[in-house]
N, C-alpha and C. Protein backbone atom coordinates (compact mmCIF):
# COMPACT_ATOMS: atom_id res chain seq x y z
N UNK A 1 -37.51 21.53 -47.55
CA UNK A 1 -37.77 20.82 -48.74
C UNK A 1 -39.21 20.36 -48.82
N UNK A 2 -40.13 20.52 -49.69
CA UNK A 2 -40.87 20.10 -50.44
C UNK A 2 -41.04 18.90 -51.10
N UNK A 3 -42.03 17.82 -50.38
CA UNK A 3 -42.43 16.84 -51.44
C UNK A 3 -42.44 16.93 -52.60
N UNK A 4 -42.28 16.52 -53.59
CA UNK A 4 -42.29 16.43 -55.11
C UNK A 4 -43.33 16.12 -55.31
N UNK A 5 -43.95 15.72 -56.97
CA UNK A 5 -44.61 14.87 -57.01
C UNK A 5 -44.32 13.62 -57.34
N UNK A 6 -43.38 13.19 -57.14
CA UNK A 6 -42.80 12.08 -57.49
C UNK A 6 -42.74 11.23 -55.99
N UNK A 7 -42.31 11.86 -55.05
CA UNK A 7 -42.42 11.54 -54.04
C UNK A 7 -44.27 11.03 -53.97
N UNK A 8 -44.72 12.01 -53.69
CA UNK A 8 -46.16 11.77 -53.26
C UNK A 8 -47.26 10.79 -54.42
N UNK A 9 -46.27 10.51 -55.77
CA UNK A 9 -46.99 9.43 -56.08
C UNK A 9 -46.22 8.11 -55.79
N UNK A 10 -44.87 8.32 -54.80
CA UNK A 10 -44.55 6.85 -54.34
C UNK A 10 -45.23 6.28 -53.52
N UNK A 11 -46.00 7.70 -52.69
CA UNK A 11 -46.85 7.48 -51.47
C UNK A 11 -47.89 6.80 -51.62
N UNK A 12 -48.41 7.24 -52.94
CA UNK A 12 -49.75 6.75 -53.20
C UNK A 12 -49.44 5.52 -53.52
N UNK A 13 -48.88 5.73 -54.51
CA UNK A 13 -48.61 3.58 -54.87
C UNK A 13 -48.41 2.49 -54.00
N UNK A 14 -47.52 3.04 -52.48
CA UNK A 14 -47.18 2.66 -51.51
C UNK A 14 -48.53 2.69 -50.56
N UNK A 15 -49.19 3.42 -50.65
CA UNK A 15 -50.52 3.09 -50.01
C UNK A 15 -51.37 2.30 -50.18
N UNK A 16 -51.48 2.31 -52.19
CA UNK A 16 -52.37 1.68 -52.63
C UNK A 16 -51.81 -0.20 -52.78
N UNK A 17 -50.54 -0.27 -52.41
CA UNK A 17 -49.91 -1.18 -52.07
C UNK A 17 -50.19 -2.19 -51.37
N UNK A 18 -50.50 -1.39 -50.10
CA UNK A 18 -50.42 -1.82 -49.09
C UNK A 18 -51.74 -2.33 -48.98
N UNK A 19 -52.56 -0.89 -48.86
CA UNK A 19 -54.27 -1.55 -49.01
C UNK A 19 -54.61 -2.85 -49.78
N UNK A 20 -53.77 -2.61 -51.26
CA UNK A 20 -54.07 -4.07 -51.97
C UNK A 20 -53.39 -5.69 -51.37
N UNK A 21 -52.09 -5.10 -50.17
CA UNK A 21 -52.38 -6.77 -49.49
C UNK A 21 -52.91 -6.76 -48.48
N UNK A 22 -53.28 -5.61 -47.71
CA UNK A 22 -54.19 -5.70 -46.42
C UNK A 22 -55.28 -6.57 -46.90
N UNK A 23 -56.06 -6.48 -48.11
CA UNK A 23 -57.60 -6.90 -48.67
C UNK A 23 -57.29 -8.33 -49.36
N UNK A 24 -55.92 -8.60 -50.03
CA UNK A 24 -56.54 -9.71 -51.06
C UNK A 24 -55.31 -10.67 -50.43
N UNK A 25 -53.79 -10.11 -49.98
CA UNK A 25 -52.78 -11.01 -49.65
C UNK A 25 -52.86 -11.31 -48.08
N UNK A 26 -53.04 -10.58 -47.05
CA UNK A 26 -52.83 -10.98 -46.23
C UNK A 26 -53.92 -11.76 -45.53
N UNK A 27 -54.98 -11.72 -45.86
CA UNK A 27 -56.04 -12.70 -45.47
C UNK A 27 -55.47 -14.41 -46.00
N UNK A 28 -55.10 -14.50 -47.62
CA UNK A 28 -54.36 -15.74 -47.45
C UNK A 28 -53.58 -15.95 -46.86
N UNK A 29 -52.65 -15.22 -45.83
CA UNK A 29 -51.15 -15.66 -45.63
C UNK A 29 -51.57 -15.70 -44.05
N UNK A 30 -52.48 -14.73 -43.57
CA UNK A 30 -53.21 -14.92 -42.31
C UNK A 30 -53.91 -16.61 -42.05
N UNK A 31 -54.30 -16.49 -43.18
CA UNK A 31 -55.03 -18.12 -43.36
C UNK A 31 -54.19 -19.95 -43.32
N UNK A 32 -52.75 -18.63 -43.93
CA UNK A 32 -52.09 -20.33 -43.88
C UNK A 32 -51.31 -20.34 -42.49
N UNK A 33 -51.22 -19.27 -42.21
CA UNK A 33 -50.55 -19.12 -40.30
C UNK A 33 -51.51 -19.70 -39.56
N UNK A 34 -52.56 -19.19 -39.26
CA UNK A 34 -53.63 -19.81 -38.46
C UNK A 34 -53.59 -21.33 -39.06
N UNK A 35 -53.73 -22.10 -39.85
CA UNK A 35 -54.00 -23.51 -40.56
C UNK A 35 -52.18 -23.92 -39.89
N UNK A 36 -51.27 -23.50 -40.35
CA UNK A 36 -50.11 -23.69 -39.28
C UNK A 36 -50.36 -23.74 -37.70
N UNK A 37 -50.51 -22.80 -37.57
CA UNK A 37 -50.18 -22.78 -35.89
C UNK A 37 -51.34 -24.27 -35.52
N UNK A 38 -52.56 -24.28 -35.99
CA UNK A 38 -53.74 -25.46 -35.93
C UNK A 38 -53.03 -26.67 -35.84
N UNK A 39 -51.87 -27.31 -37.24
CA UNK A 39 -51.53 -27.93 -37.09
C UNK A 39 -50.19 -27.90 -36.18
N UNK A 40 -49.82 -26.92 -35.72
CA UNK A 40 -48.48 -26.96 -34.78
C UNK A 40 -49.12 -27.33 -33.75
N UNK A 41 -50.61 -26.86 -33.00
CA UNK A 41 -51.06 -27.31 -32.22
C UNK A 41 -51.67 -28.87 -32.10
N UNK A 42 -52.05 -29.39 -32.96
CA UNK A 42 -52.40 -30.28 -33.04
C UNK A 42 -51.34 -31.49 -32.67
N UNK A 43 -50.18 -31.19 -33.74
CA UNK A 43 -49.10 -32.21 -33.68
C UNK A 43 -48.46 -32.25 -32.28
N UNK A 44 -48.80 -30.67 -31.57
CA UNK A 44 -48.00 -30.50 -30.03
C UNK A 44 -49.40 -31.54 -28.93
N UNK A 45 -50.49 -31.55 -29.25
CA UNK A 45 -51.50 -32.67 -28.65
C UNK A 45 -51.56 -34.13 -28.82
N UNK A 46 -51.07 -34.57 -29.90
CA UNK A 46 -50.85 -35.63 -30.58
C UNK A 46 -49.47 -36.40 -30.04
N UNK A 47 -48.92 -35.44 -29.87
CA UNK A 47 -47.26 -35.94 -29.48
C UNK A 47 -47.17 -35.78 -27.74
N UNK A 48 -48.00 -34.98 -27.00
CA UNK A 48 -48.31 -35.06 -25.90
C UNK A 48 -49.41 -36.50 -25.45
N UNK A 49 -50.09 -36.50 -26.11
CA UNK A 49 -50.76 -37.91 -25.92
C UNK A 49 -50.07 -39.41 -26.39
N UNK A 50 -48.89 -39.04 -26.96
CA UNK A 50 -48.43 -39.94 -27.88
C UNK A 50 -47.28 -40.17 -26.32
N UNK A 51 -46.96 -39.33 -25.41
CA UNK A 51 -45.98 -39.71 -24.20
C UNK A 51 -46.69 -40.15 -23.27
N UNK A 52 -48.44 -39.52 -23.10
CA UNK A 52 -48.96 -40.38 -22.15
C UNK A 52 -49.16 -41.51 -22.35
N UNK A 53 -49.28 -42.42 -23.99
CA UNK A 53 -49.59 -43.88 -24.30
C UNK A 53 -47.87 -44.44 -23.65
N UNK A 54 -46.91 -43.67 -24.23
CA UNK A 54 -45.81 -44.49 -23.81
C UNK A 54 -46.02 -44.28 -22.26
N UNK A 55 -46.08 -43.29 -21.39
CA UNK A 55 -46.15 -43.89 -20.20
C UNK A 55 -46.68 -44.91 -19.48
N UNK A 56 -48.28 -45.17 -20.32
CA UNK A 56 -49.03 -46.45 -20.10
C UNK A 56 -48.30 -47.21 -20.46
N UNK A 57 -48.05 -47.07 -21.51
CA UNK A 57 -47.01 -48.46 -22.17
C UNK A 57 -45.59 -49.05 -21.47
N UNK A 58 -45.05 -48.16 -21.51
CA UNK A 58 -44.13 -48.50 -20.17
C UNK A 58 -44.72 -49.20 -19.02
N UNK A 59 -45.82 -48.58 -18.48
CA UNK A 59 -45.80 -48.99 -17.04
C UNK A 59 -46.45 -50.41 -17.40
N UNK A 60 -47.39 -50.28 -18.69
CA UNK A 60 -47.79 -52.00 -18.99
C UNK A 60 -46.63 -52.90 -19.30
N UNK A 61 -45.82 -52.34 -19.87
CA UNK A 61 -44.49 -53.55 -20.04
C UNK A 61 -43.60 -53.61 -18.84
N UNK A 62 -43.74 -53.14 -17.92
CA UNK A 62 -43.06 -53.32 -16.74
C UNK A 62 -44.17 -53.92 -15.31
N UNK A 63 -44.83 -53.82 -15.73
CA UNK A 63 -45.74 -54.98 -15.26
C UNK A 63 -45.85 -56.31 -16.02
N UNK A 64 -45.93 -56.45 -17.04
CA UNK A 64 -45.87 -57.57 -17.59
C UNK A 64 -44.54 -58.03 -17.22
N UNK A 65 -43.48 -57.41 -16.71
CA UNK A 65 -42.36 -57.88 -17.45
C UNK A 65 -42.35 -58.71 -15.84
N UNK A 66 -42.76 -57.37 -14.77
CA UNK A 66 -42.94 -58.58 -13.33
C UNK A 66 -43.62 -59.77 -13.33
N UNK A 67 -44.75 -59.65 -14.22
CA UNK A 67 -45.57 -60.69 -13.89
C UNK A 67 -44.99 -61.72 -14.61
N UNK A 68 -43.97 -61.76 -15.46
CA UNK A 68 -42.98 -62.64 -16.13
C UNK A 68 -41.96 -63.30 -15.39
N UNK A 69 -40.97 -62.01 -14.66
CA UNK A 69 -40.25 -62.79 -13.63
C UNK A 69 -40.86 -63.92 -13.23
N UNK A 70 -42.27 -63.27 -12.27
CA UNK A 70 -42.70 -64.40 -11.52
C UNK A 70 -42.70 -65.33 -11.58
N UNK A 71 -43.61 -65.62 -12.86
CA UNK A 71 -44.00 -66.37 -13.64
C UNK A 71 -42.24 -67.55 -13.90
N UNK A 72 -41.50 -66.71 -14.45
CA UNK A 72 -40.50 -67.41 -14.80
C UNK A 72 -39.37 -68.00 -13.25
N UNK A 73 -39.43 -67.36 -12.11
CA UNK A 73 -39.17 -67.71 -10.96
C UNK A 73 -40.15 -68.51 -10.50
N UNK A 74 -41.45 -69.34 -10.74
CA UNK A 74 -42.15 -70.40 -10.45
C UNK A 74 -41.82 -71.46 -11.17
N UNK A 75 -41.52 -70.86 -12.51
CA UNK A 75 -41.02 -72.52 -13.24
C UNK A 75 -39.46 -72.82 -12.75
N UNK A 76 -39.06 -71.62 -12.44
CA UNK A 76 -37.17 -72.33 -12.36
C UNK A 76 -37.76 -73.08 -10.45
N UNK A 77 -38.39 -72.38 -9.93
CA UNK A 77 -38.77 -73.67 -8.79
C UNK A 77 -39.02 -74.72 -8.85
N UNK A 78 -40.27 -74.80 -9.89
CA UNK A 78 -40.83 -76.24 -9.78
C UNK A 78 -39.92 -77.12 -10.52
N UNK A 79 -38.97 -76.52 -12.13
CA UNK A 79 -37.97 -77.18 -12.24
C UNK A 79 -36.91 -77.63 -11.05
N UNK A 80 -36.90 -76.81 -10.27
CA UNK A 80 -35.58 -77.42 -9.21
C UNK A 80 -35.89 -78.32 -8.32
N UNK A 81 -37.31 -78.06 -7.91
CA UNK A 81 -37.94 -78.98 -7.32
C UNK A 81 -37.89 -80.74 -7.92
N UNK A 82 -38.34 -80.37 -9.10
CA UNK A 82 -38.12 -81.90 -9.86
C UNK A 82 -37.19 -82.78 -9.84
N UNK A 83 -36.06 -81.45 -10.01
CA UNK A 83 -34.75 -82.00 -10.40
C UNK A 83 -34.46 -82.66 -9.17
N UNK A 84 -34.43 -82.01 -7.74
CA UNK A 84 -34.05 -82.53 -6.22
C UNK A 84 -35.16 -84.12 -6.47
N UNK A 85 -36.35 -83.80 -6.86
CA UNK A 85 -37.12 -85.46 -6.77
C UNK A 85 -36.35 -86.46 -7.70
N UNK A 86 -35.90 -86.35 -8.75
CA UNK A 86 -35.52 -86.96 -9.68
C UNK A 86 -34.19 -87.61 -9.05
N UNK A 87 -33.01 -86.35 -8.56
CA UNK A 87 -31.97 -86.74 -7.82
C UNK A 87 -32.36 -87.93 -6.50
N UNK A 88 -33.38 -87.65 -5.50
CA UNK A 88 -33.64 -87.89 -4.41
C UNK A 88 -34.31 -89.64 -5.01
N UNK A 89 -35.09 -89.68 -5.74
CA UNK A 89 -35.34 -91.29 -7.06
C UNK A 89 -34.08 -91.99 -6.75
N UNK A 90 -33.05 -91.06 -8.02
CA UNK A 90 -32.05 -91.87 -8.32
C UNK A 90 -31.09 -92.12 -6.97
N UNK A 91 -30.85 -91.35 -6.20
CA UNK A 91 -30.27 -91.53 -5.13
C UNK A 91 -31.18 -92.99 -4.19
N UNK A 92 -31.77 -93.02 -4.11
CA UNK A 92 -32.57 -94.17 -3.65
C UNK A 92 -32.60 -95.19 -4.35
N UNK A 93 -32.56 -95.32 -5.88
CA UNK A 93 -32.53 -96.39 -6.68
C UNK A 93 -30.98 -96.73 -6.28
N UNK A 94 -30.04 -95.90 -6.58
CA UNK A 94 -28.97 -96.44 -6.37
C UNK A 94 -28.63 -97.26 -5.00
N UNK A 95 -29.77 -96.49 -3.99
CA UNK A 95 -29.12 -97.35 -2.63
C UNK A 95 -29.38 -98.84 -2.73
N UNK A 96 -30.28 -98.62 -3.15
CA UNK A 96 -31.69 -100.33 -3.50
C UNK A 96 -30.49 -101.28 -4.41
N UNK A 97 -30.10 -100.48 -5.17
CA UNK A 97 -28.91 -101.26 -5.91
C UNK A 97 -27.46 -101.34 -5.30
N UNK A 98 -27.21 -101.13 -4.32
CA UNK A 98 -26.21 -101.07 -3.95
C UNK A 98 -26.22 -102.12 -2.63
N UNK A 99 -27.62 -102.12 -1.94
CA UNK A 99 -27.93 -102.82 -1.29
C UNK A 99 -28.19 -104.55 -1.49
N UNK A 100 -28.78 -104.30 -2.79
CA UNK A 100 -29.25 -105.74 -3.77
C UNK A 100 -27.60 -106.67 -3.67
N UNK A 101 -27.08 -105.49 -4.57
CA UNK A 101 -25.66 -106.10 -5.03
C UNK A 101 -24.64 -106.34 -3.76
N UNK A 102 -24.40 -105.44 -2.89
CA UNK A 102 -23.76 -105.73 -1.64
C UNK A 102 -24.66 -107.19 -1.13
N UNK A 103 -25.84 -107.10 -0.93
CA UNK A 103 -26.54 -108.55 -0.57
C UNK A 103 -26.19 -110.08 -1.58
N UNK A 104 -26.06 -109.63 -3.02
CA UNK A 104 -25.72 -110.75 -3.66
C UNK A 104 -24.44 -110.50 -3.79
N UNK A 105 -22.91 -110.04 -3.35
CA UNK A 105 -22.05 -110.19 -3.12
C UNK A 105 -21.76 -111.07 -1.80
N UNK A 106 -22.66 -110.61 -0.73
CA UNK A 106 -22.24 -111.52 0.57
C UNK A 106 -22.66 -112.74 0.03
N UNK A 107 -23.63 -113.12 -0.48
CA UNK A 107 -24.30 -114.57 -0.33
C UNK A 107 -23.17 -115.73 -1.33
N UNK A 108 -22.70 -114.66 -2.20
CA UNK A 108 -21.47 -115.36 -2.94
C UNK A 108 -20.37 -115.54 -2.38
N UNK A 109 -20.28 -114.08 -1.29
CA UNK A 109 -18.77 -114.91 -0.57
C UNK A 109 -19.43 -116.12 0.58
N UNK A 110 -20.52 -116.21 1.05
CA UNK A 110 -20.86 -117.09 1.83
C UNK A 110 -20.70 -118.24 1.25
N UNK A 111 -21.14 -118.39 -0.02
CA UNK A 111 -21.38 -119.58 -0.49
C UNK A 111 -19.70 -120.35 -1.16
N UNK A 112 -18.74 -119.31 -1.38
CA UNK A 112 -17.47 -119.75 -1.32
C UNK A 112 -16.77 -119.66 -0.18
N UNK A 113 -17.36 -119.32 0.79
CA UNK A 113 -16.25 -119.65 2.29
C UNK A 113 -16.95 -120.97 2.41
N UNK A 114 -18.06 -121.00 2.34
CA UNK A 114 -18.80 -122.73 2.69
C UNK A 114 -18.18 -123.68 1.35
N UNK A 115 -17.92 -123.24 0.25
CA UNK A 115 -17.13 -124.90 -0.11
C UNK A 115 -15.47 -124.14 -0.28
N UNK A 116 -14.91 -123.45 0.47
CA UNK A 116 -13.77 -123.07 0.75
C UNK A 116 -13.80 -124.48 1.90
N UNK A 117 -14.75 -124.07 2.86
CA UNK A 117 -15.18 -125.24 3.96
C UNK A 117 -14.90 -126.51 3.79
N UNK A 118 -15.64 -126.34 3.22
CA UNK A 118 -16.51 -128.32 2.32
C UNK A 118 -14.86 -128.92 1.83
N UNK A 119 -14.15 -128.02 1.28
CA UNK A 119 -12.87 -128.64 0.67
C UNK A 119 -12.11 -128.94 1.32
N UNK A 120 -11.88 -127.61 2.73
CA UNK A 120 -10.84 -128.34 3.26
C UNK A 120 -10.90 -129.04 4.23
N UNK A 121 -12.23 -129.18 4.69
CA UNK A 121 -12.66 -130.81 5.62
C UNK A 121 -12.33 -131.62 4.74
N UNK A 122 -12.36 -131.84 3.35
CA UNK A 122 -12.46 -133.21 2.17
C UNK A 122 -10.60 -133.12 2.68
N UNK A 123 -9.79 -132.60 2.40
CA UNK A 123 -8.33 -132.38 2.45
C UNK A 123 -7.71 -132.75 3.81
N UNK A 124 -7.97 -132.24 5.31
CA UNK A 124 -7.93 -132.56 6.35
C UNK A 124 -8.42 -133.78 6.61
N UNK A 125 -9.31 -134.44 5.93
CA UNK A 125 -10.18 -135.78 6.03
C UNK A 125 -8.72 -136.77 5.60
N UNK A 126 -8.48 -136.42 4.39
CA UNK A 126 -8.05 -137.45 3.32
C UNK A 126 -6.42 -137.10 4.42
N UNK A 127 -6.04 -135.90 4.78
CA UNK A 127 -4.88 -135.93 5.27
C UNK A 127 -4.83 -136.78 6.76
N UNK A 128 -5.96 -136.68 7.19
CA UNK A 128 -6.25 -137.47 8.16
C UNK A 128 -6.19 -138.84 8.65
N UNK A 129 -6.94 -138.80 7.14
CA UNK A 129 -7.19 -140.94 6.96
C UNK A 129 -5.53 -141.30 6.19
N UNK A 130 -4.41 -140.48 5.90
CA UNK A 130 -3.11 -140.73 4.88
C UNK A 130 -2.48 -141.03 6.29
N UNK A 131 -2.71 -140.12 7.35
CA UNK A 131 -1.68 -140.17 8.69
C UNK A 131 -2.12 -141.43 9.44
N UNK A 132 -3.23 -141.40 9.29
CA UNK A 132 -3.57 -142.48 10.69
C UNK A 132 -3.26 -143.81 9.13
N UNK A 133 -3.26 -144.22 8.56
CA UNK A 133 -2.66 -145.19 7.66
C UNK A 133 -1.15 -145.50 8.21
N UNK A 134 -0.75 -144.25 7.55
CA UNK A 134 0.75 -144.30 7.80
C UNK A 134 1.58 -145.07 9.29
N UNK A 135 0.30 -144.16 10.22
CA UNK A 135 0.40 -144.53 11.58
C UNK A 135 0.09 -145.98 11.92
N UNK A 136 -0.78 -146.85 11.55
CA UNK A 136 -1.29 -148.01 11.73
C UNK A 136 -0.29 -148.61 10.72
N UNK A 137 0.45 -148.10 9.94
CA UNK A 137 1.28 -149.09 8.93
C UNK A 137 2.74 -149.31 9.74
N UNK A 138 3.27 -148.31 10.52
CA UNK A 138 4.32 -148.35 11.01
C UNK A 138 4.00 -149.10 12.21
N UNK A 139 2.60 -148.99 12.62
CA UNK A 139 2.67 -149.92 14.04
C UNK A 139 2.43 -151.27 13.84
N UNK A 140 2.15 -152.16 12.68
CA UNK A 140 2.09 -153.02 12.66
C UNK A 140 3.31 -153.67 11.77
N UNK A 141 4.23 -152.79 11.60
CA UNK A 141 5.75 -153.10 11.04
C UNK A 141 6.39 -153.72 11.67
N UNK A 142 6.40 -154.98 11.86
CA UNK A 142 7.54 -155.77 12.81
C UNK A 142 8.78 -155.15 12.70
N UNK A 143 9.50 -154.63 12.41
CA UNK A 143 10.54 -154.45 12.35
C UNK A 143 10.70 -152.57 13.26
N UNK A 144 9.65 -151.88 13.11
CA UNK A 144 9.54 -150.90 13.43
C UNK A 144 9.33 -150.92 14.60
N UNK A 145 8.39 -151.90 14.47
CA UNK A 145 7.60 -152.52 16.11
C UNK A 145 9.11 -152.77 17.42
N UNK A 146 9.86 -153.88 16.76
CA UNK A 146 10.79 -153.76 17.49
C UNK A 146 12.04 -153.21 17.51
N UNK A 147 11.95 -152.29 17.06
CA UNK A 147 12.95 -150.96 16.70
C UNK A 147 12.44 -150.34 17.86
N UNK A 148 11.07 -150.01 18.12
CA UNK A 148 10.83 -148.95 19.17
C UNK A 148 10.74 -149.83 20.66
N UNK A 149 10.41 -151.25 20.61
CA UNK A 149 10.90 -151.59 21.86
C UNK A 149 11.87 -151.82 22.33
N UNK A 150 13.39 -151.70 21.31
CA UNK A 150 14.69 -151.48 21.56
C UNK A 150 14.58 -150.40 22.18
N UNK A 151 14.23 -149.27 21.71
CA UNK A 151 14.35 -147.53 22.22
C UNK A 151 14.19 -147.37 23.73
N UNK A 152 12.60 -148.42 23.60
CA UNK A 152 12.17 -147.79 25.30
C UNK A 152 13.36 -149.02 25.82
N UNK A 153 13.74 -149.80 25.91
CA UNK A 153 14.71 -150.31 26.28
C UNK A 153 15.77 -150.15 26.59
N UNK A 154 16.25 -149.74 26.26
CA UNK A 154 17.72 -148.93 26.00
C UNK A 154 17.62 -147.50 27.23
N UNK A 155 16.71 -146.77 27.09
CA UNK A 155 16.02 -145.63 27.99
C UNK A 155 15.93 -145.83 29.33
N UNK A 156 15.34 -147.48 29.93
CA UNK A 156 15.41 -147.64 30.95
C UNK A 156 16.14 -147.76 31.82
């Protein structure tokens, strides 16, 4: 078989086709690939530098974050510290008060065992001076008087 001419002017058109985007289309479309791939590269540098900031960044917030602990494990010390002084105060105030008041409790029971005292010498006194009355009243009772020298009498 024999080309036609129908054939061989598909060829041509198909040539002249082609030549016409080798020259006017594919230089733009070459142009927007290259301007692509530029920015594919770019965004692939950008986003690679964009993991080395987070790695800085990381490693800066994890340093900060120690130097925070620390920081925050010095104040919960010196708070606890306080707190033990504050306790270790009041624990001492309380002794001082406990001591005060135990001291002005004794001096009050002292001072009521001494007129606990005082009273019942006044009572033993007065019961004292009622007996020896009584006693000097019956011994000068004539009648008592010789009531009891009947007794020893009688005995002998």
């Amino acid at each position: 078989m024999l080309p036609n001419a129908t054939l061989i002017g598909e060829m041509i058109a198909f040539a002249i086709l082609i030549w016409f985007c080798v020259q006017f289309i594919w230089p733009h479309i070459n142009k927007a690939i290259e301007e692509r791939q530029l920015k594919i590269a770019e965004g692939l540098d950008a986003a690679e530098r964009a993991r080395a900031e987070l790695r800085d960044a990381d490693s800066k917030v994890a340093a900060e974050i120690k130097v925070a602990r620390q920081q925050a494990a010095e104040i919960i010390d010196r708070a606890q510290q306080q707190a033990n002084q504050i306790l270790d105060k009041a624990r001492a105030d309380a002794i001082g008060e406990i001591n005060r008041l135990k001291a002005s409790a004794q001096d009050d029971i002292a001072s009521m065992a001494q007129r606990a005292r005082e009273e019942l010498r006044e009572k033993v006194g007065a019961l004292a001076v009622q007996g020896a009355a009584k006693i000097v009243q019956r011994e000068i009772d004539p009648a008592a008087h010789k009531a009891l020298l009947d007794q020893l009498a009688t005995e002998i």
